[in-house]
N, C-alpha and C. Protein backbone atom coordinates (compact mmCIF):
# COMPACT_ATOMS: atom_id res chain seq x y z
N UNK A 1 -24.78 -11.08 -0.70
CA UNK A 1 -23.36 -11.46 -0.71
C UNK A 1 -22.75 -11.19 -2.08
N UNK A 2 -23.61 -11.44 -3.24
CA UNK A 2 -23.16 -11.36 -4.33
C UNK A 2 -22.51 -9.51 -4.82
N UNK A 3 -23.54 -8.78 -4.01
CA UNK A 3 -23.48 -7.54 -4.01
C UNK A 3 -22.44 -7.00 -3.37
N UNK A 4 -22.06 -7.55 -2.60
CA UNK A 4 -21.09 -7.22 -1.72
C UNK A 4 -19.39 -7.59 -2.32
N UNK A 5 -19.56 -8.69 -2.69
CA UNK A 5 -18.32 -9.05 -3.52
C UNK A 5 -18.25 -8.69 -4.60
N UNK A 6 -19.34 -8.55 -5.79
CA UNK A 6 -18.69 -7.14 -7.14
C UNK A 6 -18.51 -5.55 -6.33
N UNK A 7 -18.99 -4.95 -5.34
CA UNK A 7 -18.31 -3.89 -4.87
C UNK A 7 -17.60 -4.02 -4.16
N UNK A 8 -16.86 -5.19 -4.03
CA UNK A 8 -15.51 -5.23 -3.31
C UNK A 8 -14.38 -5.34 -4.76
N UNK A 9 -14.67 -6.40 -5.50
CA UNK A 9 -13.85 -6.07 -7.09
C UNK A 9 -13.52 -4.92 -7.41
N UNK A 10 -14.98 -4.51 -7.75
CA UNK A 10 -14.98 -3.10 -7.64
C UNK A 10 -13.96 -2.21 -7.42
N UNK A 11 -13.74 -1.70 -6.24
CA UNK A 11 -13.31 -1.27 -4.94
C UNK A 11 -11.41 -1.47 -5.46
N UNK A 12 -11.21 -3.05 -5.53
CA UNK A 12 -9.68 -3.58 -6.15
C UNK A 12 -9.71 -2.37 -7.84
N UNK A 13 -10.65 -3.12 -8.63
CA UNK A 13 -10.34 -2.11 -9.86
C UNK A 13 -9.96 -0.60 -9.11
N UNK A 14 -10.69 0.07 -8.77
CA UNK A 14 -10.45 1.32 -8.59
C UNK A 14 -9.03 1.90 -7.62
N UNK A 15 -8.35 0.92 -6.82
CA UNK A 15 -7.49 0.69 -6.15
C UNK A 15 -6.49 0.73 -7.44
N UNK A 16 -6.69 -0.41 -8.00
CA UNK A 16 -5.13 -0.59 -9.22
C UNK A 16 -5.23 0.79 -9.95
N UNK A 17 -6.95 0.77 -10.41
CA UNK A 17 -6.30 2.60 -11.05
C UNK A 17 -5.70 3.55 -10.71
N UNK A 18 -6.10 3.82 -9.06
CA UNK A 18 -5.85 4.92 -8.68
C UNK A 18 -4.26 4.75 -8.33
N UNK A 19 -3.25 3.21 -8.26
CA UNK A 19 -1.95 3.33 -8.37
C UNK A 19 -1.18 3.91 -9.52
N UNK A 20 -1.99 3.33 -10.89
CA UNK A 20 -1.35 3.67 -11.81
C UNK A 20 -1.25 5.12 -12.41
N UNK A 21 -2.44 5.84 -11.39
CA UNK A 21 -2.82 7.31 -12.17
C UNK A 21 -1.62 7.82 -10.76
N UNK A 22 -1.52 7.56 -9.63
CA UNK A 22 -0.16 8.44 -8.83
C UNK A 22 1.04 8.09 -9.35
N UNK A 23 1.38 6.51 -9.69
CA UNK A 23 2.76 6.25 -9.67
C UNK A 23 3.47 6.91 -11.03
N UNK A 24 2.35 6.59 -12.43
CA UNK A 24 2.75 7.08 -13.93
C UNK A 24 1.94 7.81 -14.11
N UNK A 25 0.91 8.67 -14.21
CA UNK A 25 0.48 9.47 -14.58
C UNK A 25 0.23 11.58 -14.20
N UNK A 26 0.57 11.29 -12.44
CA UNK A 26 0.62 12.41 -11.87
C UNK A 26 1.62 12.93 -11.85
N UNK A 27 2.81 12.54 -12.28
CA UNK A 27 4.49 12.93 -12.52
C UNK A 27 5.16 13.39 -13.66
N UNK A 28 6.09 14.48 -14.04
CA UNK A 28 6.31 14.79 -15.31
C UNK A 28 7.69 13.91 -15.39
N UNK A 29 7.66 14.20 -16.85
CA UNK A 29 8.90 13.14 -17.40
C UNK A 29 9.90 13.74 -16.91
N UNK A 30 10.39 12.39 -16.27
CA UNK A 30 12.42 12.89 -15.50
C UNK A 30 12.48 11.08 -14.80
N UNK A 31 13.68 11.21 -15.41
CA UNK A 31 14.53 9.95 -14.82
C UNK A 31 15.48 10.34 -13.68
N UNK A 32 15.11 9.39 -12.36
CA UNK A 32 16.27 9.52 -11.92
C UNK A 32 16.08 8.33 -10.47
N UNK A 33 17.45 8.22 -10.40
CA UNK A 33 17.72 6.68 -9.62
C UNK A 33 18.40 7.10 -8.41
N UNK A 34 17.49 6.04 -7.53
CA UNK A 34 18.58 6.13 -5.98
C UNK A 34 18.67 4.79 -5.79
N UNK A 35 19.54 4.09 -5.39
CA UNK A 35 19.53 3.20 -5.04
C UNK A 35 20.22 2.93 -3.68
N UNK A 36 20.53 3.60 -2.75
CA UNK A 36 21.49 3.64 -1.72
C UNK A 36 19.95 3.88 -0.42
N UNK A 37 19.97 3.00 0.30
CA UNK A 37 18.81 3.02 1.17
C UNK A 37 18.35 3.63 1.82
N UNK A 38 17.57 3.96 2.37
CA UNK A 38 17.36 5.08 3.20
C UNK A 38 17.78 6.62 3.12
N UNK A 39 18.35 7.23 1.88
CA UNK A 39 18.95 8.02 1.38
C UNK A 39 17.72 9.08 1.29
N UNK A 40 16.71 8.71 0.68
CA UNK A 40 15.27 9.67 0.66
C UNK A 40 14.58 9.76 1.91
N UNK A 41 14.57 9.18 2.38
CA UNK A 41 13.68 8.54 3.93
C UNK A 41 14.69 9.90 4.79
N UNK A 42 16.25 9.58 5.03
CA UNK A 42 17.11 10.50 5.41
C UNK A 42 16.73 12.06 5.48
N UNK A 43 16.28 12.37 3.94
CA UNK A 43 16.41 13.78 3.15
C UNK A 43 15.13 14.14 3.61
N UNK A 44 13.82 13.58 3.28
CA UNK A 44 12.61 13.87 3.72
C UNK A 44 11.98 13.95 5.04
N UNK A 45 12.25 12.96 5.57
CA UNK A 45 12.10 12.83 7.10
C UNK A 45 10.72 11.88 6.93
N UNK A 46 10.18 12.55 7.65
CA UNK A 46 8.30 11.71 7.72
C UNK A 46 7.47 12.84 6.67
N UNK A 47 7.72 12.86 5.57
CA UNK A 47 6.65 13.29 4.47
C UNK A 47 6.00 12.51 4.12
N UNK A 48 4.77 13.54 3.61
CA UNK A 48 3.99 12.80 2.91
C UNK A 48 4.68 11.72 1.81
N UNK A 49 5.30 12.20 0.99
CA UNK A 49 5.88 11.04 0.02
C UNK A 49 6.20 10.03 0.49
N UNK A 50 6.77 10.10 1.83
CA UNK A 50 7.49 8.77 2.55
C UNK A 50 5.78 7.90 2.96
N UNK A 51 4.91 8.82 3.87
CA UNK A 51 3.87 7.99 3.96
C UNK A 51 3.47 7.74 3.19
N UNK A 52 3.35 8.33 2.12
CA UNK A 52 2.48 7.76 0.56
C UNK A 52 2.53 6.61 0.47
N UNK A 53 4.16 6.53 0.36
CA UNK A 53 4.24 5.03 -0.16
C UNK A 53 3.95 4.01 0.59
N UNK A 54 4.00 3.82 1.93
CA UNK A 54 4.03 3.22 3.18
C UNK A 54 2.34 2.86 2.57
N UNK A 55 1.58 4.48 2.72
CA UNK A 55 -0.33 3.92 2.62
C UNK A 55 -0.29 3.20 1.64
N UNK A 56 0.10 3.48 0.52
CA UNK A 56 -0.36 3.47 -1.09
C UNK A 56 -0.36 1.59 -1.12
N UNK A 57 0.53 0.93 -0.07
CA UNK A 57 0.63 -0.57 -0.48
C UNK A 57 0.23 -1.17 0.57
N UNK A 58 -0.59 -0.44 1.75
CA UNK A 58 -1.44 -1.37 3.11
C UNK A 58 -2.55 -2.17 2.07
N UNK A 59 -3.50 -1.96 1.09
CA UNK A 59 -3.96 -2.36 0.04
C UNK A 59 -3.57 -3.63 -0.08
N UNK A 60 -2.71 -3.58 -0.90
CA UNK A 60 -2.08 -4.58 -1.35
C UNK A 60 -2.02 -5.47 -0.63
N UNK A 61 -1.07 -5.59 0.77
CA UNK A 61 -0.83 -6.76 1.35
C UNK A 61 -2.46 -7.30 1.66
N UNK A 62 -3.17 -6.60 2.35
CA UNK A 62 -4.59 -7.32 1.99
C UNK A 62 -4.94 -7.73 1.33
N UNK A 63 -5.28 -7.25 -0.07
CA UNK A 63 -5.67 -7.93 -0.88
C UNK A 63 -4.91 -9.11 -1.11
N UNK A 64 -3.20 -9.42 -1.12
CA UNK A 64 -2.60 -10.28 -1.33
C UNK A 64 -2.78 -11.65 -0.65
N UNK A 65 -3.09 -11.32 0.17
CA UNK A 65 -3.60 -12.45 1.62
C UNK A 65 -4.83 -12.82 0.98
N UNK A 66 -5.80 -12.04 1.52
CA UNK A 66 -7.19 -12.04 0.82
C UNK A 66 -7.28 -13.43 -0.27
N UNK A 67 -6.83 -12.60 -1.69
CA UNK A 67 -7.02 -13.86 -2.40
C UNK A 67 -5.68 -15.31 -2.63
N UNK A 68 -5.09 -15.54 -1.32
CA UNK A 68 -4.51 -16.34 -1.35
C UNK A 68 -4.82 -17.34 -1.11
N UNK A 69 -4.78 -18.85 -1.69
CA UNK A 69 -5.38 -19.98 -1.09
C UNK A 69 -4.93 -20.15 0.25
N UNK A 70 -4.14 -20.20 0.56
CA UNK A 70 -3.31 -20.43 2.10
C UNK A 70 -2.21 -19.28 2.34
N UNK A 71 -1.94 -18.38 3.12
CA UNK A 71 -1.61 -17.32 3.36
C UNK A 71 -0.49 -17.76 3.96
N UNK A 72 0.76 -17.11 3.15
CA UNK A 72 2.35 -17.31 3.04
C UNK A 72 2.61 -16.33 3.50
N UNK A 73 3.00 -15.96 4.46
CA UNK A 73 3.91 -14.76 4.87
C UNK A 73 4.72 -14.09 3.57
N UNK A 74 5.79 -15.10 3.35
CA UNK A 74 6.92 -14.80 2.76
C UNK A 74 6.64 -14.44 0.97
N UNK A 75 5.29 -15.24 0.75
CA UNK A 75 4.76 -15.29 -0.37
C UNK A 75 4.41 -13.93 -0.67
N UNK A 76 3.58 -13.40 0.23
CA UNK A 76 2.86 -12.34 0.11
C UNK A 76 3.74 -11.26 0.16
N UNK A 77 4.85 -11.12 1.15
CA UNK A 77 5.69 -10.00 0.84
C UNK A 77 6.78 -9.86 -0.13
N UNK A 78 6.79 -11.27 -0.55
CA UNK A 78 7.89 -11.36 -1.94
C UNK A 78 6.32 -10.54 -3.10
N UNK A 79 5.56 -11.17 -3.00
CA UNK A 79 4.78 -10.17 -4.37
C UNK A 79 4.28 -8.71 -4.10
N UNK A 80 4.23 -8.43 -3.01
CA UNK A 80 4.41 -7.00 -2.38
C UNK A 80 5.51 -6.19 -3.29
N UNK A 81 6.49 -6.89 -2.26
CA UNK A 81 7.91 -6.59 -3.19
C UNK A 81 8.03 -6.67 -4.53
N UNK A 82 7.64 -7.53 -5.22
CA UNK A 82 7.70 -7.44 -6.72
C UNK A 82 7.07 -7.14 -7.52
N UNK A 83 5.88 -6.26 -6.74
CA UNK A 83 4.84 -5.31 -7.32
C UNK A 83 5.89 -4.22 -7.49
N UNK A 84 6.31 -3.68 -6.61
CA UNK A 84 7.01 -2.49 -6.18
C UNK A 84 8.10 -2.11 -6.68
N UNK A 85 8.96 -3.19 -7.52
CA UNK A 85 10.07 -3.11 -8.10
C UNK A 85 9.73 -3.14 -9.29
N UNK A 86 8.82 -3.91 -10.10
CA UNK A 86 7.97 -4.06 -11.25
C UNK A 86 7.37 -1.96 -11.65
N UNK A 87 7.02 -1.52 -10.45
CA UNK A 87 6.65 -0.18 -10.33
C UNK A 87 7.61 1.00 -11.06
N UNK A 88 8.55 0.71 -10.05
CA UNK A 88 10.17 1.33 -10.15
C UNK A 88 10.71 1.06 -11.47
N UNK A 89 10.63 0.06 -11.64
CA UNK A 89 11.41 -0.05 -13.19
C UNK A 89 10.88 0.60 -14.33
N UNK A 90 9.37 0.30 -14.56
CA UNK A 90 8.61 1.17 -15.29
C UNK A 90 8.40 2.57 -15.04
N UNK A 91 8.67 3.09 -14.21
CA UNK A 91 8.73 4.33 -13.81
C UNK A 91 10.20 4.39 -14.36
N UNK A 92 11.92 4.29 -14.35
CA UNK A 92 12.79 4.68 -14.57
C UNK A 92 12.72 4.08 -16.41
N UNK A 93 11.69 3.23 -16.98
CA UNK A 93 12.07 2.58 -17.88
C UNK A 93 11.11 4.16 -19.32
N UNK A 94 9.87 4.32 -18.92
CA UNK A 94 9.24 5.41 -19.35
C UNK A 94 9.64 6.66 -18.64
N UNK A 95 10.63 6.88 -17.85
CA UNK A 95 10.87 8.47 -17.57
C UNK A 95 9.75 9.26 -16.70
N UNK A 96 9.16 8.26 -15.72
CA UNK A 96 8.04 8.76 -14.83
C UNK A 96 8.41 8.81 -13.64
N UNK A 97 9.49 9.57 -13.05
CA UNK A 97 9.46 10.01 -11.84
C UNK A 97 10.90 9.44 -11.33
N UNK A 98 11.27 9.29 -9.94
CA UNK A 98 12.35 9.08 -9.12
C UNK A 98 12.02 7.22 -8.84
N UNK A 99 13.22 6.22 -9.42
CA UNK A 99 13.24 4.82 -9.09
C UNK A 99 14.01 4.99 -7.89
N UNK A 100 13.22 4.90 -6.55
CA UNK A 100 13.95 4.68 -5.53
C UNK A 100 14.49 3.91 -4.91
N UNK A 101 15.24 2.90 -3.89
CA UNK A 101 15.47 1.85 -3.75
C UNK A 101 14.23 1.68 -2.54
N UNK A 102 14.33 3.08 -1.65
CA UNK A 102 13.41 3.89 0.01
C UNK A 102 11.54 3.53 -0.73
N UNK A 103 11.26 3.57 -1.96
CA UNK A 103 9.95 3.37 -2.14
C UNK A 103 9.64 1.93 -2.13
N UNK A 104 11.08 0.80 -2.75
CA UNK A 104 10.53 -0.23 -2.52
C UNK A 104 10.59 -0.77 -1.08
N UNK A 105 11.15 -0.38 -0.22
CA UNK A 105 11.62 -0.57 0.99
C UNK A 105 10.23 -0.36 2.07
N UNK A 106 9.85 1.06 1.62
CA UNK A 106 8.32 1.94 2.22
C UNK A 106 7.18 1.01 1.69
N UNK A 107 7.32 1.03 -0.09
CA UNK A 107 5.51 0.33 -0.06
C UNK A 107 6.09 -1.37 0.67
N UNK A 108 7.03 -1.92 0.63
CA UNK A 108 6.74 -3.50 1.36
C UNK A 108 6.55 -3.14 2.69
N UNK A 109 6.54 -2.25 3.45
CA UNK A 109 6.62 -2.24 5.00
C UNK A 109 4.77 -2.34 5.09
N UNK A 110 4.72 -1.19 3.73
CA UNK A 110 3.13 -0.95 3.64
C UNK A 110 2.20 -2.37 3.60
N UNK A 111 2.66 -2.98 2.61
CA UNK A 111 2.44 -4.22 2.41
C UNK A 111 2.55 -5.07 3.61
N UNK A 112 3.53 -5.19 4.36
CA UNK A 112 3.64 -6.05 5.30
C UNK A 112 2.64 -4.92 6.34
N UNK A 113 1.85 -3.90 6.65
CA UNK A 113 1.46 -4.10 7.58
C UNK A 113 -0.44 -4.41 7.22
N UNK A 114 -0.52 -3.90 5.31
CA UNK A 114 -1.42 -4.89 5.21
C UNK A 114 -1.77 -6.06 5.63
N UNK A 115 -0.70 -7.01 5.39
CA UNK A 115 -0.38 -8.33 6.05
C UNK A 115 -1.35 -8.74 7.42
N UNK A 116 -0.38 -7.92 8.33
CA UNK A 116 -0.63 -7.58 9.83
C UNK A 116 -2.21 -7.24 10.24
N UNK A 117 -2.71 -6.19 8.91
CA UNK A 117 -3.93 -6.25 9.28
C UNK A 117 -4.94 -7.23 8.94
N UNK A 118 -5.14 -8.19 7.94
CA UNK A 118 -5.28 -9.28 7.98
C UNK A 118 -5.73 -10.27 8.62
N UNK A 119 -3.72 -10.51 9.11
CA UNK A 119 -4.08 -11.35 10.17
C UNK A 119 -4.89 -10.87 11.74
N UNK A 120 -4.92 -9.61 12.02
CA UNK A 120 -5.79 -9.34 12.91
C UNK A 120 -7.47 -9.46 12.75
N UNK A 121 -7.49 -9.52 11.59
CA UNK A 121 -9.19 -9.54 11.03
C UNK A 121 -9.19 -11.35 11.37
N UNK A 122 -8.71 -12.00 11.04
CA UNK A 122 -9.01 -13.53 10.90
C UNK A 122 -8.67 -13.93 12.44
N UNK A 123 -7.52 -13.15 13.38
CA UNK A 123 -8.06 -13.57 14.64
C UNK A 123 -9.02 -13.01 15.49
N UNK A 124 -9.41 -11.79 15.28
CA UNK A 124 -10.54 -11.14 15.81
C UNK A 124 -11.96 -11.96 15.27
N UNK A 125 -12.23 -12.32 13.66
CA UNK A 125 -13.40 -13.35 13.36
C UNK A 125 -13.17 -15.04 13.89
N UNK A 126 -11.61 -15.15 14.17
CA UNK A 126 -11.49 -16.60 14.55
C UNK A 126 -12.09 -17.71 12.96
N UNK A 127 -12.27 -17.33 11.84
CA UNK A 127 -12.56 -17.93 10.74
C UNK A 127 -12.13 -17.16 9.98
N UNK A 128 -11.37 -17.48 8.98
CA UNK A 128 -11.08 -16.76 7.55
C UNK A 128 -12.03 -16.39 6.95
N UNK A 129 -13.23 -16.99 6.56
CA UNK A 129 -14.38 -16.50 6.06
C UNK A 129 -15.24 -15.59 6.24
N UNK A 130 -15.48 -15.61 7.55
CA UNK A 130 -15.77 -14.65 8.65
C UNK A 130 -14.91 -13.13 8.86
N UNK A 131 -13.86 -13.45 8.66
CA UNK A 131 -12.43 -12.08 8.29
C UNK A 131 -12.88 -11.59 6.62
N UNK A 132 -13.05 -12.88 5.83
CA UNK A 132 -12.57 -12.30 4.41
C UNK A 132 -14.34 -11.33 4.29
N UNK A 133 -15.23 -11.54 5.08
CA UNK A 133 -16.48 -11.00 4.81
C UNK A 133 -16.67 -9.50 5.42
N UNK A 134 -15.34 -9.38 6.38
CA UNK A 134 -15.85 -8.15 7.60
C UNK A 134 -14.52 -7.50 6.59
N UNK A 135 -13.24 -8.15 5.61
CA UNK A 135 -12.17 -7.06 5.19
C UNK A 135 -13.58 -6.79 4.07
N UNK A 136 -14.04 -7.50 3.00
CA UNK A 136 -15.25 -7.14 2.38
C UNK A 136 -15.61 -5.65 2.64
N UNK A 137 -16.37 -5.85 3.50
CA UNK A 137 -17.58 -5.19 4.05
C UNK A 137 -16.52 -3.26 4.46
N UNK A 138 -15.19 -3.08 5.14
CA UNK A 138 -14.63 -2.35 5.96
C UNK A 138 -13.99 -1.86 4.02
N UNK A 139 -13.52 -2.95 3.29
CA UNK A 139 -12.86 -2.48 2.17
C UNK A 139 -13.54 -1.61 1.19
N UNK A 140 -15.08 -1.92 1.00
CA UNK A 140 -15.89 -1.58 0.42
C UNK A 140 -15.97 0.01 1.04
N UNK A 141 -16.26 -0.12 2.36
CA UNK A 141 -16.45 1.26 2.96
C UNK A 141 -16.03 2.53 2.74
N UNK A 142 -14.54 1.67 3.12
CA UNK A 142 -13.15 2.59 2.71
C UNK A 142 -12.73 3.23 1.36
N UNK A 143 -12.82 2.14 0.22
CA UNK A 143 -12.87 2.56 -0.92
C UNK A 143 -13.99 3.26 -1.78
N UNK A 144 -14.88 3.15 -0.99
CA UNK A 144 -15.91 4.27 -1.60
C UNK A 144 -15.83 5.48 -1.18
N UNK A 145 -15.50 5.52 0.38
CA UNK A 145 -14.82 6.87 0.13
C UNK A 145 -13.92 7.75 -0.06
N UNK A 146 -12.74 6.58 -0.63
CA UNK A 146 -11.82 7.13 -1.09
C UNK A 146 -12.19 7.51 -2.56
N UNK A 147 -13.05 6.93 -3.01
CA UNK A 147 -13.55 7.10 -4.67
C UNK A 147 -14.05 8.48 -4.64
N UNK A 148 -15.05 8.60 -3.42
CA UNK A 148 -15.44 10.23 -3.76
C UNK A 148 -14.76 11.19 -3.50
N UNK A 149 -13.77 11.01 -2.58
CA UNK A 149 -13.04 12.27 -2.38
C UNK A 149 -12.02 12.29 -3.60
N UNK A 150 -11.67 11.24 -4.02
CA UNK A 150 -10.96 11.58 -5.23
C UNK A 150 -11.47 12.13 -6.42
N UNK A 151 -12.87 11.96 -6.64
CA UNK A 151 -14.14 12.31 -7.46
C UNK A 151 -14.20 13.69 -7.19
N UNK A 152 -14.68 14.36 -6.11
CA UNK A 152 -14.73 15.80 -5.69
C UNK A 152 -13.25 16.51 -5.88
N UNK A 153 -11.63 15.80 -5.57
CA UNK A 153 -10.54 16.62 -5.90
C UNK A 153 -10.59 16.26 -7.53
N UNK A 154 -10.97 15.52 -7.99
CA UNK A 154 -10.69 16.21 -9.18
C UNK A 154 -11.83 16.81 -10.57
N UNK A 155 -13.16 16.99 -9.69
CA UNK A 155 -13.93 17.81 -10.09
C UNK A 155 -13.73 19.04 -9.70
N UNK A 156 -13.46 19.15 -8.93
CA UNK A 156 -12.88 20.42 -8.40
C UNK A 156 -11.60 21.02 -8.94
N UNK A 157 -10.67 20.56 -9.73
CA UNK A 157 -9.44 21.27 -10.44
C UNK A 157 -10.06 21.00 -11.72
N UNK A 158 -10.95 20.79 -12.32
CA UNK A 158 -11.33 20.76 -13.91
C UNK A 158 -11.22 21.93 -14.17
């Protein structure tokens, strides 16, 4: 068990990195602001960028639940949300990319269907403990192989 929960930490570290290396680090310097809703979502349609953001924060709402003492709906998608705006600002505040209003809009949906998945894990185990051991176990999975394929793309452009 012990093993299982430092490669689930784990798993979170490598998660927060791999936000901070797409949101500020994979983008060249340019400022620029939308704030009018759905305005990018409009222009793009169903791109990748639009899903990006949508995947990039299913994460999150799990984890947000996850380590919550008692699991707030409203809690969890207000810090969803204020991950996401916290994102945006630093991105328009260092000159890293497009502050959208459509990204904070996309990663909370993301977030909220983290949420959603969640709560399907804790009624499918019928125990939170029992859920928080099988998101464990499925998170671990997932993020390891998201670690290597990110490992192989970018051994592969060296």
């Amino acid at each position: 068990k012990k093993v299982l929960t430092f490669t689930h930490v784990c798993v979170l570290l490598f998660y927060i990195a791999l936000i901070v290396e797409l949101v500020f680090f994979s983008r060249g310097t340019y400022r620029n602001v939308n704030l009018v809703p759905f305005d990018m979502i409009k222009a793009q349609g169903y791109s990748v960028n639009v899903w990006g953001n949508v995947l990039m924060f299913i994460p999150l709402g799990i984890y947000a639940a996850y380590y919550s003492r008692k699991v707030n709906v409203v809690k969890v998608l207000l810090f969803v949300m204020g991950a996401s705006v916290f994102i945006e600002v630093v991105q328009y505040v260092f000159k890293r990319g497009a502050t959208d209003i459509d990204d904070v809009i996309l990663n909370t949906a993301g977030g909220a269907m983290g949420l959603a998945l969640y709560g399907l894990f804790v009624a499918i185990f019928r125990k939170r403990e029992r859920a928080n051991v099988a998101i464990q176990v499925v998170g671990t999975v997932i993020g390891l192989t998201v670690f290597a394929l990110t490992a192989t793309v970018y051994v592969y452009n060296l």
